[in-house]
Protein backbone atom coordinates (compact mmCIF):
# COMPACT_ATOMS: atom_id res chain seq x y z
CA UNK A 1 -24.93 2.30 17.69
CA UNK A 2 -22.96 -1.33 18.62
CA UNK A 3 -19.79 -1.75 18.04
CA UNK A 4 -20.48 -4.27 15.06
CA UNK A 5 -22.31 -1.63 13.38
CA UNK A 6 -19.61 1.04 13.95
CA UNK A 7 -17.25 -1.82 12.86
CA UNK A 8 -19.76 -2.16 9.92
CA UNK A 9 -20.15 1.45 8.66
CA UNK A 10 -15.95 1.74 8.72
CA UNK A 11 -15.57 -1.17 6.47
CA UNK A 12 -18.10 0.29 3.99
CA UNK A 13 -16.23 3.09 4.33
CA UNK A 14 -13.04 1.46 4.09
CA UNK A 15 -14.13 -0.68 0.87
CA UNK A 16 -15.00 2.56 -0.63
CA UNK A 17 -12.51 4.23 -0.06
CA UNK A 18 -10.05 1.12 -1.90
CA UNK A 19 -12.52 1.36 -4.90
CA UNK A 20 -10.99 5.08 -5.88
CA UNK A 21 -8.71 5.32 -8.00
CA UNK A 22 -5.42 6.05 -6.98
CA UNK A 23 -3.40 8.78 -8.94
CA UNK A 24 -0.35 10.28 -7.86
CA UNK A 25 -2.07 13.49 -6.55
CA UNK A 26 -4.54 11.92 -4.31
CA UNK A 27 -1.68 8.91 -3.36
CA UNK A 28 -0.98 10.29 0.18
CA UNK A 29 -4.12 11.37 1.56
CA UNK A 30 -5.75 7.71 0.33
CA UNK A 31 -3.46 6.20 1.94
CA UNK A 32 -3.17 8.09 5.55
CA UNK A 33 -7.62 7.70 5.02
CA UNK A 34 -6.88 3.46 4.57
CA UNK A 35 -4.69 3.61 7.60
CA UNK A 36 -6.70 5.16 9.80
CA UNK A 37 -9.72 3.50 8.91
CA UNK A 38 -7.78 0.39 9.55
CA UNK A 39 -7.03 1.66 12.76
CA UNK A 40 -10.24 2.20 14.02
CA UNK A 41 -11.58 -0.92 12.59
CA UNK A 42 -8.66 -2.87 14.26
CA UNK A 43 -9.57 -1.41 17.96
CA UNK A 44 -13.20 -2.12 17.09
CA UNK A 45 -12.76 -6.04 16.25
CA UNK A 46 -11.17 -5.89 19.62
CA UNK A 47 -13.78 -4.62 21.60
CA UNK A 48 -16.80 -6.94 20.35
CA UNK A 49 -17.33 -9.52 22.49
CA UNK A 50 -19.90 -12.47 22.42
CA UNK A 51 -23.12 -13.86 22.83
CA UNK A 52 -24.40 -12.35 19.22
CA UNK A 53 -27.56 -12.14 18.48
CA UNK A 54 -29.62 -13.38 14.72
CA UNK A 55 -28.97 -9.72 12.94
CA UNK A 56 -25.13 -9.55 14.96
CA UNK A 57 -24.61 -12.86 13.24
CA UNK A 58 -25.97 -11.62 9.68
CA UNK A 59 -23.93 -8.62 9.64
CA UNK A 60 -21.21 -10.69 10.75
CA UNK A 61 -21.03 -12.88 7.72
CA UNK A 62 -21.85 -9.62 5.47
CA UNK A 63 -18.23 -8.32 7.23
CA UNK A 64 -16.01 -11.78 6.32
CA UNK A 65 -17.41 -11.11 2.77
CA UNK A 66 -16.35 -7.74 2.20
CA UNK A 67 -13.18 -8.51 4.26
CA UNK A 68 -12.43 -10.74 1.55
CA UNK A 69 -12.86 -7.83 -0.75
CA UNK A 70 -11.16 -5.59 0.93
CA UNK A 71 -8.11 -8.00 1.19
CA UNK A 72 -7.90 -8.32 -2.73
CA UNK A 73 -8.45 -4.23 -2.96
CA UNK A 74 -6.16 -3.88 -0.31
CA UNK A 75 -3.28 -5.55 -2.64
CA UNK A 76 -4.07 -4.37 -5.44
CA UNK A 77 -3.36 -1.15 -4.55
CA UNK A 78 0.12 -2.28 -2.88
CA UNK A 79 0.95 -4.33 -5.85
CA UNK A 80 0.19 -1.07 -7.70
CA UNK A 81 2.35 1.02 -5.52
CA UNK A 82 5.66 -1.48 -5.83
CA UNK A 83 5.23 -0.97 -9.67
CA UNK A 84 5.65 2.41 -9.41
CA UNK A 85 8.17 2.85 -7.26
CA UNK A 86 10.10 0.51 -9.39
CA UNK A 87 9.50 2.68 -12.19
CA UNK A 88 10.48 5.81 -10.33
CA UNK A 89 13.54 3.96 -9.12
CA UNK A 90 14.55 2.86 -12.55
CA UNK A 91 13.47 6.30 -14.28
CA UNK A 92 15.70 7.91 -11.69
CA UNK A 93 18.72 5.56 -12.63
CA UNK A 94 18.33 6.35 -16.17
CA UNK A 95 18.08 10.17 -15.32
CA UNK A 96 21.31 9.84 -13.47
CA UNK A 97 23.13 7.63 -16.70
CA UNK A 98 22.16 10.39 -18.90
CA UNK A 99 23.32 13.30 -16.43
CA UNK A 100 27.04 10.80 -16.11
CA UNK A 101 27.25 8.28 -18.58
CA UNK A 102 31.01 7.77 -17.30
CA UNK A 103 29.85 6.95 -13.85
CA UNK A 104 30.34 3.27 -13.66
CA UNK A 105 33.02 2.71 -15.80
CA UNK A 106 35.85 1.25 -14.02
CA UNK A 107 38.57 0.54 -16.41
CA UNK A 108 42.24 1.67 -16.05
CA UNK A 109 42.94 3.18 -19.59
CA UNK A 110 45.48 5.31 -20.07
CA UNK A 111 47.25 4.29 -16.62
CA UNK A 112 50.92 3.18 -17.72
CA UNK A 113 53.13 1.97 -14.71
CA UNK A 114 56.74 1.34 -15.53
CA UNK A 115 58.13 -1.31 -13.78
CA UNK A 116 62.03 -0.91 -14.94
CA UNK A 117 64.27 0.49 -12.41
């Protein structure tokens, strides 16, 4: 197999692999499976070289269209993941204003100083 078609079968792969649906159980393992495929496709790109032939060319277009996809997939699921890390931030802010509710409150009540001498 070329390297085009290894690069080929990886970003099928790849583009699959974006299409499932990320939950908070399978978060982690989808994501160390998109970086490595990146990865490998990365060191791939690098190692095809010119002249291509008709089909090398074909498949080569084929790629820049489901690059495209995968680009939009790709931030998607980023955009997804700085949602919810907002949402855990804030949920964890809110957790910790119910725990203290006094936390933040910097007011000096109940301070007298005398200044007479």
């Amino acid at each position: 197999m070329s390297s085009l078609e290894e690069l080929y079968e990886i970003t099928i792969e790849l583009e699959n692999v974006l299409k499932q649906t990320v939950s908070s159980k399978n978060r982690e393992s989808v994501i160390e499976k998109i970086n490595f495929l990146i990865e490998k496709r990365g060191s791939l790109m690098n190692s095809i070289k010119p002249p291509f032939t008709e089909d090398e060319k074909l498949m080569g277009r084929k790629l820049v269209n489901m690059n495209e996809v995968i680009q939009t997939e790709m931030t998607e699921v980023l955009s997804n993941l700085k949602t919810e890390m907002k949402q855990i931030k804030k949920q964890k802010k809110s957790n910790q204003n119910y725990v203290n509710p006094y936390k933040n409150v910097k007011t000096m009540d109940g301070m007298f100083m005398d200044s007479k001498k």
